[in-house]
C-alpha atoms as a PDB file:
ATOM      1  CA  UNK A   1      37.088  43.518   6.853  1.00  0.00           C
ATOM      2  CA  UNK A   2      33.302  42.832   6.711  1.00  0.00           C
ATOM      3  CA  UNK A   3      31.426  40.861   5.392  1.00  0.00           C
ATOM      4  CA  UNK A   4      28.060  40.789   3.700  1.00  0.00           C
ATOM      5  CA  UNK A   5      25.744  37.496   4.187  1.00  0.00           C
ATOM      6  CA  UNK A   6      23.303  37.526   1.053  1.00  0.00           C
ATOM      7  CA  UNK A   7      21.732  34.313   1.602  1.00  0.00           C
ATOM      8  CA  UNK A   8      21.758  31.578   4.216  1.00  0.00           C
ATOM      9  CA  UNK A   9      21.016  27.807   3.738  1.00  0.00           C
ATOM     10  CA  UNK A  10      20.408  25.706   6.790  1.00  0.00           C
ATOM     11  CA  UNK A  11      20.663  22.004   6.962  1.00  0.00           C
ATOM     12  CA  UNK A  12      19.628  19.396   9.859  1.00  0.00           C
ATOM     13  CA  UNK A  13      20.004  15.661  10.063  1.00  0.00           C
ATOM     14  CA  UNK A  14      17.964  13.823  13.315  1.00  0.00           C
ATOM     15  CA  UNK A  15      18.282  10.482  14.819  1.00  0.00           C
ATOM     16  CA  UNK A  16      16.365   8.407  17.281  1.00  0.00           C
ATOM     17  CA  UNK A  17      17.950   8.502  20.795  1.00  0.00           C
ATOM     18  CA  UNK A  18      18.863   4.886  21.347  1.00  0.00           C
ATOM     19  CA  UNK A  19      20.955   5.539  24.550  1.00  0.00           C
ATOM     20  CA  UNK A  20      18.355   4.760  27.127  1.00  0.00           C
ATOM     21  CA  UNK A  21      17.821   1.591  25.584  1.00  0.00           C
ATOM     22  CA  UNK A  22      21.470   0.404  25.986  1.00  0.00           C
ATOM     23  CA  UNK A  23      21.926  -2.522  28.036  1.00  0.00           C
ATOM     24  CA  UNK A  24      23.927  -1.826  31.653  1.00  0.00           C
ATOM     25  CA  UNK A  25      25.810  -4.429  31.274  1.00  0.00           C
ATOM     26  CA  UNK A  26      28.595  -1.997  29.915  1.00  0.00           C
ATOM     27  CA  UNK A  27      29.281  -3.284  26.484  1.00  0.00           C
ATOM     28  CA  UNK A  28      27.283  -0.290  25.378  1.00  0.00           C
ATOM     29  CA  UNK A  29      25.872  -1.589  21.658  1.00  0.00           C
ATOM     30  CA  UNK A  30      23.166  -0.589  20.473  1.00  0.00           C
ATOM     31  CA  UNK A  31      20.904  -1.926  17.359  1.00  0.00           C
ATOM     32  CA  UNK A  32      20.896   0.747  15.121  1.00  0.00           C
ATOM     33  CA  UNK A  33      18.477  -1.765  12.584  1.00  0.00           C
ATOM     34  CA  UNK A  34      15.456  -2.901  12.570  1.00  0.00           C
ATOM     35  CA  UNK A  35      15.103  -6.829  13.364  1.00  0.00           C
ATOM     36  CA  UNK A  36      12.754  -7.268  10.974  1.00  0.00           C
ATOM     37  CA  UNK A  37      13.275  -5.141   7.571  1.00  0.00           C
ATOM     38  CA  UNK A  38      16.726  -4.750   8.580  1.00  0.00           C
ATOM     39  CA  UNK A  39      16.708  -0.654   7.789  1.00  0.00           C
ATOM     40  CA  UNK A  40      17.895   1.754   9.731  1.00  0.00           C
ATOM     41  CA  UNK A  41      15.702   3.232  12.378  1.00  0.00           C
ATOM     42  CA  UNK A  42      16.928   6.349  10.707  1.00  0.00           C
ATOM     43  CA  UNK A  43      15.454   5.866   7.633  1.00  0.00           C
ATOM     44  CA  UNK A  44      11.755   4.381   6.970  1.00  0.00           C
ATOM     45  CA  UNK A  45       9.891   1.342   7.584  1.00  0.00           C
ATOM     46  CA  UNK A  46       8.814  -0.109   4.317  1.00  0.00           C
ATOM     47  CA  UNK A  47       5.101   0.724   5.077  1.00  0.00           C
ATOM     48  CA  UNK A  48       6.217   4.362   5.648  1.00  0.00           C
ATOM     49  CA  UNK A  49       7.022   7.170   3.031  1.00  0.00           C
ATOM     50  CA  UNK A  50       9.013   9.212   5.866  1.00  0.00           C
ATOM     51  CA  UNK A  51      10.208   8.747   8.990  1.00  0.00           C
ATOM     52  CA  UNK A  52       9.725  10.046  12.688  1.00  0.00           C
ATOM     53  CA  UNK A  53       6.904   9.726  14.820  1.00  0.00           C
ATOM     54  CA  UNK A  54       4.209   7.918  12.608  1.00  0.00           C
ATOM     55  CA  UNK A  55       6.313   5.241  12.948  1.00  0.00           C
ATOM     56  CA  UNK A  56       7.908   5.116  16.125  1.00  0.00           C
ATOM     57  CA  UNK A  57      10.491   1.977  17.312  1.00  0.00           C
ATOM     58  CA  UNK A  58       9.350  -0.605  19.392  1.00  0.00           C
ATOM     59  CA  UNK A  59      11.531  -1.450  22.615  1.00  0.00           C
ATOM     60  CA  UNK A  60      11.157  -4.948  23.754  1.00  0.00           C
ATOM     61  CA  UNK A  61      11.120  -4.862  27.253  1.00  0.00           C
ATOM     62  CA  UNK A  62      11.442  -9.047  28.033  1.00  0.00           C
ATOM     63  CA  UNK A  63      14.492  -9.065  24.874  1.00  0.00           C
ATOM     64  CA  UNK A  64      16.039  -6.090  23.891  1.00  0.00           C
ATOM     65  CA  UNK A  65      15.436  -6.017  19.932  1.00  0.00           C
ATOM     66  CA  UNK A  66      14.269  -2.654  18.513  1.00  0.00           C
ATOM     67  CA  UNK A  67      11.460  -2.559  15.361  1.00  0.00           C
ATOM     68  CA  UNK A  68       9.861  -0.250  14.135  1.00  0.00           C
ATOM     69  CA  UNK A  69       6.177  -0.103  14.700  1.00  0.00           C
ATOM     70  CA  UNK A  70       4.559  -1.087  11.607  1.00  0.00           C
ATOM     71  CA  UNK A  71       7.581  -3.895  11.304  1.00  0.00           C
ATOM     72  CA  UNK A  72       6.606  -5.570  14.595  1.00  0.00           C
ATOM     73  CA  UNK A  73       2.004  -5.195  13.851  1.00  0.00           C
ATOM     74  CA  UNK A  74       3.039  -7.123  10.611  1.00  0.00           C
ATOM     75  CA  UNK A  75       4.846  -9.999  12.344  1.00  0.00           C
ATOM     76  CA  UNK A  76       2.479 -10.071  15.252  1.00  0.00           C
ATOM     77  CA  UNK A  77      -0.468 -10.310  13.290  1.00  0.00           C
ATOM     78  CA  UNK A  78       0.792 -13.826  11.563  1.00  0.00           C
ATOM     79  CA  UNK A  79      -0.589 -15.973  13.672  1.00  0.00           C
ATOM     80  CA  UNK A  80       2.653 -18.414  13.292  1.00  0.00           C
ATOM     81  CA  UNK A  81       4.551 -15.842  15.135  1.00  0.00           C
ATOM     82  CA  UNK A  82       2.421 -16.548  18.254  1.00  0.00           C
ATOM     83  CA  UNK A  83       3.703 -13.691  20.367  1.00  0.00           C
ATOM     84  CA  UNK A  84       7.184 -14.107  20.075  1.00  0.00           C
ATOM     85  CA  UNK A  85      10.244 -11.934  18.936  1.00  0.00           C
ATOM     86  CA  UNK A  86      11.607 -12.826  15.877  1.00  0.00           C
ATOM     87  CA  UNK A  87      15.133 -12.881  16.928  1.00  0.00           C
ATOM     88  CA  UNK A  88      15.437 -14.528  20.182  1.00  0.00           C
ATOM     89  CA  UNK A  89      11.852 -16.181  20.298  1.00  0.00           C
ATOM     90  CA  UNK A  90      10.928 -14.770  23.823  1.00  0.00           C
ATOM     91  CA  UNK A  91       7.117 -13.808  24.354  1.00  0.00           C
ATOM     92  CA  UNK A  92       7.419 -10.233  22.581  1.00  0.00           C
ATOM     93  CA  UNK A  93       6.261  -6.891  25.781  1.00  0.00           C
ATOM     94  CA  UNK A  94       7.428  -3.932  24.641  1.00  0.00           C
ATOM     95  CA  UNK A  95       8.112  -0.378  26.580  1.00  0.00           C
ATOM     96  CA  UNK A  96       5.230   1.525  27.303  1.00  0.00           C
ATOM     97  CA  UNK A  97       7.390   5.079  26.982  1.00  0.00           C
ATOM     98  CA  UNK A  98       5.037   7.307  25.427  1.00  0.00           C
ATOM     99  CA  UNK A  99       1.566   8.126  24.995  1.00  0.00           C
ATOM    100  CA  UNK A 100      -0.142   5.162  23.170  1.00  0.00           C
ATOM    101  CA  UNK A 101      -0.629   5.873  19.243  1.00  0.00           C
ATOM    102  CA  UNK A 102      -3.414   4.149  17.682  1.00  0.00           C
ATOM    103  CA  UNK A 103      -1.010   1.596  16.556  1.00  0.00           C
ATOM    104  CA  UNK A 104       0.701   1.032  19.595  1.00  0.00           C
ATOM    105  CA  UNK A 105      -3.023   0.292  21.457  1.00  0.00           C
ATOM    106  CA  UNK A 106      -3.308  -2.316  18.436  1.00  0.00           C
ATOM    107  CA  UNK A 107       0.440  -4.225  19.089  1.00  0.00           C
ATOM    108  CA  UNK A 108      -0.698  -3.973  22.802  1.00  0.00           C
ATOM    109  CA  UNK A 109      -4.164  -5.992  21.871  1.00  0.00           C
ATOM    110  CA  UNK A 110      -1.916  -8.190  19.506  1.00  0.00           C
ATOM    111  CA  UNK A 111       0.019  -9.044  22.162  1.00  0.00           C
ATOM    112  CA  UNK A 112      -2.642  -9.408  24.523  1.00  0.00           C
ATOM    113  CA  UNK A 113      -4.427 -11.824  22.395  1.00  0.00           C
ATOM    114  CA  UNK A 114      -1.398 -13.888  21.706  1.00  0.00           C
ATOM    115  CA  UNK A 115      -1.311 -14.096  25.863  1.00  0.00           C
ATOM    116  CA  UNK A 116      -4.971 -15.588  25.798  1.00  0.00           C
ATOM    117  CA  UNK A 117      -4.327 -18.268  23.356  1.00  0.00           C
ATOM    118  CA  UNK A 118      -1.188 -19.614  25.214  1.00  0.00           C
ATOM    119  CA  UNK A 119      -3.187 -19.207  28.285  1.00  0.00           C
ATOM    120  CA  UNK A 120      -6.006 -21.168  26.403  1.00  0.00           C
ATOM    121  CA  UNK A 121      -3.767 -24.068  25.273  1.00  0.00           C
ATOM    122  CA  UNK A 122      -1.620 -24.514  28.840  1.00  0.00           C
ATOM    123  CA  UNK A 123      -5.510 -24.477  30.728  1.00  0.00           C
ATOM    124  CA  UNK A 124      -7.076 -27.131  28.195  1.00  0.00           C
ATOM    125  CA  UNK A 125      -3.395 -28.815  27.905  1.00  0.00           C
ATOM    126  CA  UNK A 126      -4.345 -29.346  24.168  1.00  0.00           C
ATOM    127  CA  UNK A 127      -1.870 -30.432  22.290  1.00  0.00           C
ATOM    128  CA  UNK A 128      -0.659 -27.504  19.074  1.00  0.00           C
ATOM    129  CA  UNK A 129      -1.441 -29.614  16.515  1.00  0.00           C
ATOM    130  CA  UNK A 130      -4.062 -32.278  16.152  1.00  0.00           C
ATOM    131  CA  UNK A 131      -3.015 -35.636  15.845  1.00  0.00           C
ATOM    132  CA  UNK A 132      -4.277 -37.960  13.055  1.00  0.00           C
ATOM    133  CA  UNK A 133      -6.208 -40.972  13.551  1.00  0.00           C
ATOM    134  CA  UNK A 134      -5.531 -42.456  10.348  1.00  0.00           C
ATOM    135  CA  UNK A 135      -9.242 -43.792   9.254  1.00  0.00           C
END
């Protein structure tokens, strides 16, 4: 018997590779969400139309929460977030893995200038907020 293929349709699905991000502590989970929008890192960022490498995921490197890139800027450019991840509240580094995109050289000055104003308030030992005198 043969056969005759008229027409072929291909279809592809792609993922992010989260494996090298997996903790070795042997529990192997991995965040397959975004800490901050809570969507898939699969799917897009709600600043993005679609996804892949315009928006790239974040790896915390002091926690180990995932966001996507324009998830995190947002956050980090609050300044009530002062630095921090918001999951676990650690100062917020992230993985340097990959040539640095536009917007990952502005998270990296984000964070940077987050550093200098904590550095700035532990060197004047001012206090956060100021206090009222009353009159």
């Amino acid at each position: 018997m043969k056969v005759k293929i008229l027409e072929w349709k291909g279809y592809s699905t792609w993922h992010w590779d989260l494996t090298s991000t997996a903790p070795q502590s042997g529990y192997g989970y991995i965040e397959e969400l975004c800490g901050i929008c809570r969507v898939s890192f699969d799917g897009t960022c709600p600043n993005c139309k679609y996804p892949g490498d315009e928006c790239p995921i974040v790896l915390g490197s002091g926690c180990t929460h995932n966001f996507h890139l324009h998830c995190i800027l947002k956050w980090l450019e609050q300044e009530t977030s002062k630095g921090l991840c918001p999951m676990c509240r650690q100062i917020f580094t992230f993985k340097e893995h990959a040539p640095l995109l536009e917007d990952l050289m502005n998270l990296k000055a984000l964070i940077d200038g987050h550093k200098v104003m904590r550095e700035r308030l532990l060197q004047n030992n001012d206090l956060e907020f100021e206090q009222f005198d009353g009159d």
